[in-house]
C-alpha atoms as a PDB file:
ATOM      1  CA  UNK A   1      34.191  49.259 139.868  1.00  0.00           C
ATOM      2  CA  UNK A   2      33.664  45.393 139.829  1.00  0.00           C
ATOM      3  CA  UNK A   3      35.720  44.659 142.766  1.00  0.00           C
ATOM      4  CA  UNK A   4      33.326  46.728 145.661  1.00  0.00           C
ATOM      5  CA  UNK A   5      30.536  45.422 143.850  1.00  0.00           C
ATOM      6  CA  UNK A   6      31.938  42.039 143.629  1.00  0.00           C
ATOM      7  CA  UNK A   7      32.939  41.696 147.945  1.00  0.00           C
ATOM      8  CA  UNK A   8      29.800  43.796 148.865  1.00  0.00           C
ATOM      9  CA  UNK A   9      27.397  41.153 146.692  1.00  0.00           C
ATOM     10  CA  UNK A  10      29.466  38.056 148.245  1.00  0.00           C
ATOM     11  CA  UNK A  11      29.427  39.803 151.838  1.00  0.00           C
ATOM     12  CA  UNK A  12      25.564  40.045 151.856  1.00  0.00           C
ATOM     13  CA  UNK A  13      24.560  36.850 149.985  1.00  0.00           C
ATOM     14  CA  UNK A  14      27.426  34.056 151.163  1.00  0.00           C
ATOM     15  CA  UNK A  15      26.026  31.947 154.197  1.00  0.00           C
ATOM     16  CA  UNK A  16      28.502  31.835 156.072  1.00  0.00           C
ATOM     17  CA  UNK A  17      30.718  34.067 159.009  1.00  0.00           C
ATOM     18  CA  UNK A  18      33.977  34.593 160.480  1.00  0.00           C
ATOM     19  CA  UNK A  19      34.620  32.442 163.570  1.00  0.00           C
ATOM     20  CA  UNK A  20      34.601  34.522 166.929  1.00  0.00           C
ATOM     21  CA  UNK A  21      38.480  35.813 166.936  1.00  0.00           C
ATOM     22  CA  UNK A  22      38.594  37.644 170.077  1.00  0.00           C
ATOM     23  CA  UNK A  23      42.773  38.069 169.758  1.00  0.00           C
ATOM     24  CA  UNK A  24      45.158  38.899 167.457  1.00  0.00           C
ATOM     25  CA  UNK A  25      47.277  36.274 167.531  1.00  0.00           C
ATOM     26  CA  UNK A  26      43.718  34.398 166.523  1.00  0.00           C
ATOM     27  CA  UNK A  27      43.264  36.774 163.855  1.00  0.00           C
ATOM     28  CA  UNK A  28      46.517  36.081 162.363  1.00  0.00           C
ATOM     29  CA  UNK A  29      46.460  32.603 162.541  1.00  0.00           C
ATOM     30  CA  UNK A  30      43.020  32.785 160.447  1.00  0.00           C
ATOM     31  CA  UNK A  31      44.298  35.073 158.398  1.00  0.00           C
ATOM     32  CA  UNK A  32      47.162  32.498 157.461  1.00  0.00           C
ATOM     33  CA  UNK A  33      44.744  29.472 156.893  1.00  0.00           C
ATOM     34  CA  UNK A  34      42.966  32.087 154.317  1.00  0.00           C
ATOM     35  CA  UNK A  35      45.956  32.457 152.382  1.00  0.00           C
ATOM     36  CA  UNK A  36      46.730  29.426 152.047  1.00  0.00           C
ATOM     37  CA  UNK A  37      44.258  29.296 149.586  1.00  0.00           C
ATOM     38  CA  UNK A  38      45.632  31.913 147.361  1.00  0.00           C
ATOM     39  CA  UNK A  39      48.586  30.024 146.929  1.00  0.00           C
ATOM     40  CA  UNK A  40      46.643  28.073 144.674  1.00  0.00           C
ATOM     41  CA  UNK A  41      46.383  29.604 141.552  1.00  0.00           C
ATOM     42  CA  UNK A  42      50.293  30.782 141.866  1.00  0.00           C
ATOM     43  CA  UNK A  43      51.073  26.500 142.219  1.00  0.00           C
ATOM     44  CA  UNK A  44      49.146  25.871 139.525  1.00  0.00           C
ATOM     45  CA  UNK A  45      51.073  28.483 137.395  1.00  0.00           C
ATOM     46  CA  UNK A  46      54.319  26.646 138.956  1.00  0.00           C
ATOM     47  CA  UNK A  47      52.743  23.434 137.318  1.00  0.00           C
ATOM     48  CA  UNK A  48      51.424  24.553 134.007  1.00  0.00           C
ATOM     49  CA  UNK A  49      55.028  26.620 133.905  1.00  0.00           C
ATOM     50  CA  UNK A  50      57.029  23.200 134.842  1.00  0.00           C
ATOM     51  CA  UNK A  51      55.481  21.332 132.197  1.00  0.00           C
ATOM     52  CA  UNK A  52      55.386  24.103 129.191  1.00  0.00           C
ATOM     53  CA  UNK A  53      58.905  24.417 129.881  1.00  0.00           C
ATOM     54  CA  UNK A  54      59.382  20.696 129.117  1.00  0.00           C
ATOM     55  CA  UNK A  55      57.420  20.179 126.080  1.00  0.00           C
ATOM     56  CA  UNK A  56      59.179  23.228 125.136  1.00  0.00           C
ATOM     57  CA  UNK A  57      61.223  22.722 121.718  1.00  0.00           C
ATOM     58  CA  UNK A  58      64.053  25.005 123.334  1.00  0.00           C
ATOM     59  CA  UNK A  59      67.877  23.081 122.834  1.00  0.00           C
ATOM     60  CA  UNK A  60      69.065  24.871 125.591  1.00  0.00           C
ATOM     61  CA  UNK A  61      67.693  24.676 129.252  1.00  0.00           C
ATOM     62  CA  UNK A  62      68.044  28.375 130.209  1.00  0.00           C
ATOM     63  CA  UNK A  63      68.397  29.500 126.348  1.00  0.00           C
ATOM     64  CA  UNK A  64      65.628  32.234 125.240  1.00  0.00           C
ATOM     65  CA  UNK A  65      62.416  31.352 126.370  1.00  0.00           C
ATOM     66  CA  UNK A  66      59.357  30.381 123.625  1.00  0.00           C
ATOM     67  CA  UNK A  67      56.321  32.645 124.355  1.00  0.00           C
ATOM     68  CA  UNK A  68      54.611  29.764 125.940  1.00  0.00           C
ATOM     69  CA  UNK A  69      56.884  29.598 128.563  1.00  0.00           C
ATOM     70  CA  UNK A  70      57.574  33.071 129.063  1.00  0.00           C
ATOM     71  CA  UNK A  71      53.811  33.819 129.637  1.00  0.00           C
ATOM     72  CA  UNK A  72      53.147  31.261 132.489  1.00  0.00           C
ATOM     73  CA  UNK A  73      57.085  32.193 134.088  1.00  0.00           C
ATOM     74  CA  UNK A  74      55.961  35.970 134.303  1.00  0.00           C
ATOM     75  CA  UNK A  75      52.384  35.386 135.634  1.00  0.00           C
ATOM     76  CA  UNK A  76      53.806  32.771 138.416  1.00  0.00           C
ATOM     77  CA  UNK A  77      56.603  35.450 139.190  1.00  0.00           C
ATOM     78  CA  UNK A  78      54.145  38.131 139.356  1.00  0.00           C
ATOM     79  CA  UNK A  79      52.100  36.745 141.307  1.00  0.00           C
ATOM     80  CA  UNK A  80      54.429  35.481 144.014  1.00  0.00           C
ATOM     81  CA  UNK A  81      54.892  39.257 144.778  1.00  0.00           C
ATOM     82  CA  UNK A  82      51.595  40.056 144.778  1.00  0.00           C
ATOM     83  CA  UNK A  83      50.811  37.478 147.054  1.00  0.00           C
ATOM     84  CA  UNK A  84      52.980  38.848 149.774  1.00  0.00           C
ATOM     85  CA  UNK A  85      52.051  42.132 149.400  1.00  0.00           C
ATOM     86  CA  UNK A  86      48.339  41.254 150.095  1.00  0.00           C
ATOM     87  CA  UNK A  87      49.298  38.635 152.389  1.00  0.00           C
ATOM     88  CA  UNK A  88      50.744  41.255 154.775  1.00  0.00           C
ATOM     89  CA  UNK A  89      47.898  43.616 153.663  1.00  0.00           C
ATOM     90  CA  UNK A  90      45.589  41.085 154.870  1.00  0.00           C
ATOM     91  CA  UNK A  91      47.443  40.258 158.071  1.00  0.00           C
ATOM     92  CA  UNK A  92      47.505  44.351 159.069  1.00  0.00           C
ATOM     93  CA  UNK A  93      43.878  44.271 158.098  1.00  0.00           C
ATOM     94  CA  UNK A  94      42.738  41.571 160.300  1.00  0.00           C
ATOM     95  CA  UNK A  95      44.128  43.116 163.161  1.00  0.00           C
ATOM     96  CA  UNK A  96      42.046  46.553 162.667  1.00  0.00           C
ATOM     97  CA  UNK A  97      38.960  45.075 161.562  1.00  0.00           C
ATOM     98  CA  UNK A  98      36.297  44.938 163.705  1.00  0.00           C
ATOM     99  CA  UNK A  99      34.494  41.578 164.639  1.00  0.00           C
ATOM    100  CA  UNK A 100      31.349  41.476 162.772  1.00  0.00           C
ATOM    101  CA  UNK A 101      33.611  42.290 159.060  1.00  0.00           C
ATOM    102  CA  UNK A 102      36.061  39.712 159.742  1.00  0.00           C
ATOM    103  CA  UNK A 103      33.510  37.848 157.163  1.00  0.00           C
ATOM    104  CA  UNK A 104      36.209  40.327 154.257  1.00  0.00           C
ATOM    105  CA  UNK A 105      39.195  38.231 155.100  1.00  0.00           C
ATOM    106  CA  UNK A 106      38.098  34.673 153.203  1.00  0.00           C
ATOM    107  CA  UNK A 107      36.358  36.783 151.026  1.00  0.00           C
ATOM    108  CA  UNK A 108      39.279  39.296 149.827  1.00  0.00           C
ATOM    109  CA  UNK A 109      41.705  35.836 149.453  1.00  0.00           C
ATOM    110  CA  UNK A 110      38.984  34.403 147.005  1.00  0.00           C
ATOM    111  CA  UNK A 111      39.275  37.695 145.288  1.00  0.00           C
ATOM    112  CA  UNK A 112      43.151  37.130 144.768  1.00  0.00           C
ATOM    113  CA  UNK A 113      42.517  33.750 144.025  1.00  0.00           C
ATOM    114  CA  UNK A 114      39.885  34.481 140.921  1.00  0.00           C
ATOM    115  CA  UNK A 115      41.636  38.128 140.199  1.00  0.00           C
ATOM    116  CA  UNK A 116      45.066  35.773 139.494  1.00  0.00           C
ATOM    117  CA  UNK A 117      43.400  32.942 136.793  1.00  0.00           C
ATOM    118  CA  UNK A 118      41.827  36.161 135.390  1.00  0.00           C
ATOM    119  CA  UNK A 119      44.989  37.706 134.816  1.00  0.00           C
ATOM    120  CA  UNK A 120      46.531  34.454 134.087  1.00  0.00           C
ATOM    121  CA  UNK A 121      44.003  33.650 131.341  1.00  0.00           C
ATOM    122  CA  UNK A 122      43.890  37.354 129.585  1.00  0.00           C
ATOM    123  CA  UNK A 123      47.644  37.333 129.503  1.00  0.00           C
ATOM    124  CA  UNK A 124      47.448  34.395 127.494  1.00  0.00           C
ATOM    125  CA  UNK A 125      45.071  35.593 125.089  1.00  0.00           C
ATOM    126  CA  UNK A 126      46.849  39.070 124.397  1.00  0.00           C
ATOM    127  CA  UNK A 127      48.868  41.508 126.395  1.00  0.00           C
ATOM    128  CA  UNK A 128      46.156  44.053 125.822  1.00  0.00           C
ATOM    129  CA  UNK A 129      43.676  42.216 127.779  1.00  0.00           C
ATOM    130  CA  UNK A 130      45.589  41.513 130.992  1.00  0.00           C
ATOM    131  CA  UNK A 131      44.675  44.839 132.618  1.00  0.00           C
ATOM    132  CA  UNK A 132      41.121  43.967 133.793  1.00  0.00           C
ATOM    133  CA  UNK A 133      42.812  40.611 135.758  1.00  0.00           C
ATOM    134  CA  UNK A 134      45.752  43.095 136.952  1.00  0.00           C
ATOM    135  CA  UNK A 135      43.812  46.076 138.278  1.00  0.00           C
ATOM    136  CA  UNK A 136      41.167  43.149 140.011  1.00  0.00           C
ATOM    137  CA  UNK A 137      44.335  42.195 142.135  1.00  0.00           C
ATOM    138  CA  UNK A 138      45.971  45.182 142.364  1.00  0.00           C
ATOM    139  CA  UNK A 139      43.353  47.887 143.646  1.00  0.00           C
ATOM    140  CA  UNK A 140      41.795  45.565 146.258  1.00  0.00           C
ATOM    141  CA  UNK A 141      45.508  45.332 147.487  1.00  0.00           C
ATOM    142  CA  UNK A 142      45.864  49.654 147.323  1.00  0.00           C
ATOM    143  CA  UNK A 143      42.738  49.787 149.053  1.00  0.00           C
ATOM    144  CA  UNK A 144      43.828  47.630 151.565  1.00  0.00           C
ATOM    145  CA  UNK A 145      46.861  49.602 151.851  1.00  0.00           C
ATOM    146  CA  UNK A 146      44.903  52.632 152.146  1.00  0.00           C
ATOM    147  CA  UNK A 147      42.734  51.552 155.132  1.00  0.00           C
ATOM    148  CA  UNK A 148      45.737  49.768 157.087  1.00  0.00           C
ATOM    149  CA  UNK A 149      47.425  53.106 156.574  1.00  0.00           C
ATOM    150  CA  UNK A 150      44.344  55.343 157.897  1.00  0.00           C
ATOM    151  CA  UNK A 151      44.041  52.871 160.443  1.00  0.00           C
ATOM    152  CA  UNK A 152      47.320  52.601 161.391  1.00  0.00           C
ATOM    153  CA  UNK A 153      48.008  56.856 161.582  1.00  0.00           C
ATOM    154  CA  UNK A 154      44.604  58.214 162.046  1.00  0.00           C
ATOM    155  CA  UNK A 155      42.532  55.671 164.219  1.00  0.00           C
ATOM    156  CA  UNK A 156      45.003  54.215 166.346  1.00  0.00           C
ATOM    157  CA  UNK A 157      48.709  56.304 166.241  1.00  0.00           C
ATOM    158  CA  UNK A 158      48.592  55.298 169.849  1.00  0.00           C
ATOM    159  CA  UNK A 159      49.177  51.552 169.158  1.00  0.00           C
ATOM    160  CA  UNK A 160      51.565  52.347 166.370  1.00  0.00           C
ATOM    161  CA  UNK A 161      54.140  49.746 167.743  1.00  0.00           C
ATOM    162  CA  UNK A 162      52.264  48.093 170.419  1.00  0.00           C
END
């Protein structure tokens, strides 16, 4: 329920719009300069995970993790695959959308971005807590999925391939 609530709020009040993408290939190429912002909560992971692992007390290098590590390995693995999932969500997206709600694209990657340190953070405090962070990723990525679906089979079966 937070999620609509949370794009429709920033969609409204946020100053700013999408630059005039009149092509696809333009689209795309915006599309990948978004993204490259939601790669930063999965380096930082990389970074906190580098340096847990070496202030680790472990003998062994690739011995059984410590709980410290193991929670910062899992999130940055996790959300490497999430990440491409909703990158090429977002890239099918971009290409259906229609001018005036290309405004969704930077807003949907800050979304991942936030959605991530949530999940990050909860799953450090307790296992039990990480399903608000997880379901903030995950059902903005199954509702793209929906549309690019409906969009794809419904709107446009036509251009299917083209």
């Amino acid at each position: 329920l937070l999620c609509p609530c949370f794009i429709y709020g920033a969609y409204v009040f946020l100053p700013f719009d999408a630059p005039l993408l009149p092509t696809v290939s333009a689209r795309l190429v915006y599309t990948l300069r978004c993204a490259a912002f939601a790669t930063f909560p999965i380096v930082l992971g990389m970074i906190v995970s580098g340096i847990s692992r070496l202030c680790s007390s472990a003998l062994e290098a690739f011995g059984e993790l410590q709980r410290e590590v193991e929670i910062h390995r899992t999130y940055v693995s996790q959300s490497v695959h999430l990440f491409i999932l909703y990158f090429f969500n977002m890239a099918v997206l971009a290409t259906y959308l229609p001018q005036e709600v290309l405004k969704l694209i930077p807003l949907l990657t800050g979304l991942f971005a936030i959605s991530r340190l949530i999940y990050w953070l909860s799953y450090a405090i307790g296992r039990s807590f990480r399903a608000f962070g997880f379901s903030m990723t995950f059902l903005p990525l199954l509702a793209m999925l929906v549309w690019n679906l409906y969009s794809m089979f419904v709107v446009e079966p036509e251009n299917l391939l083209a």
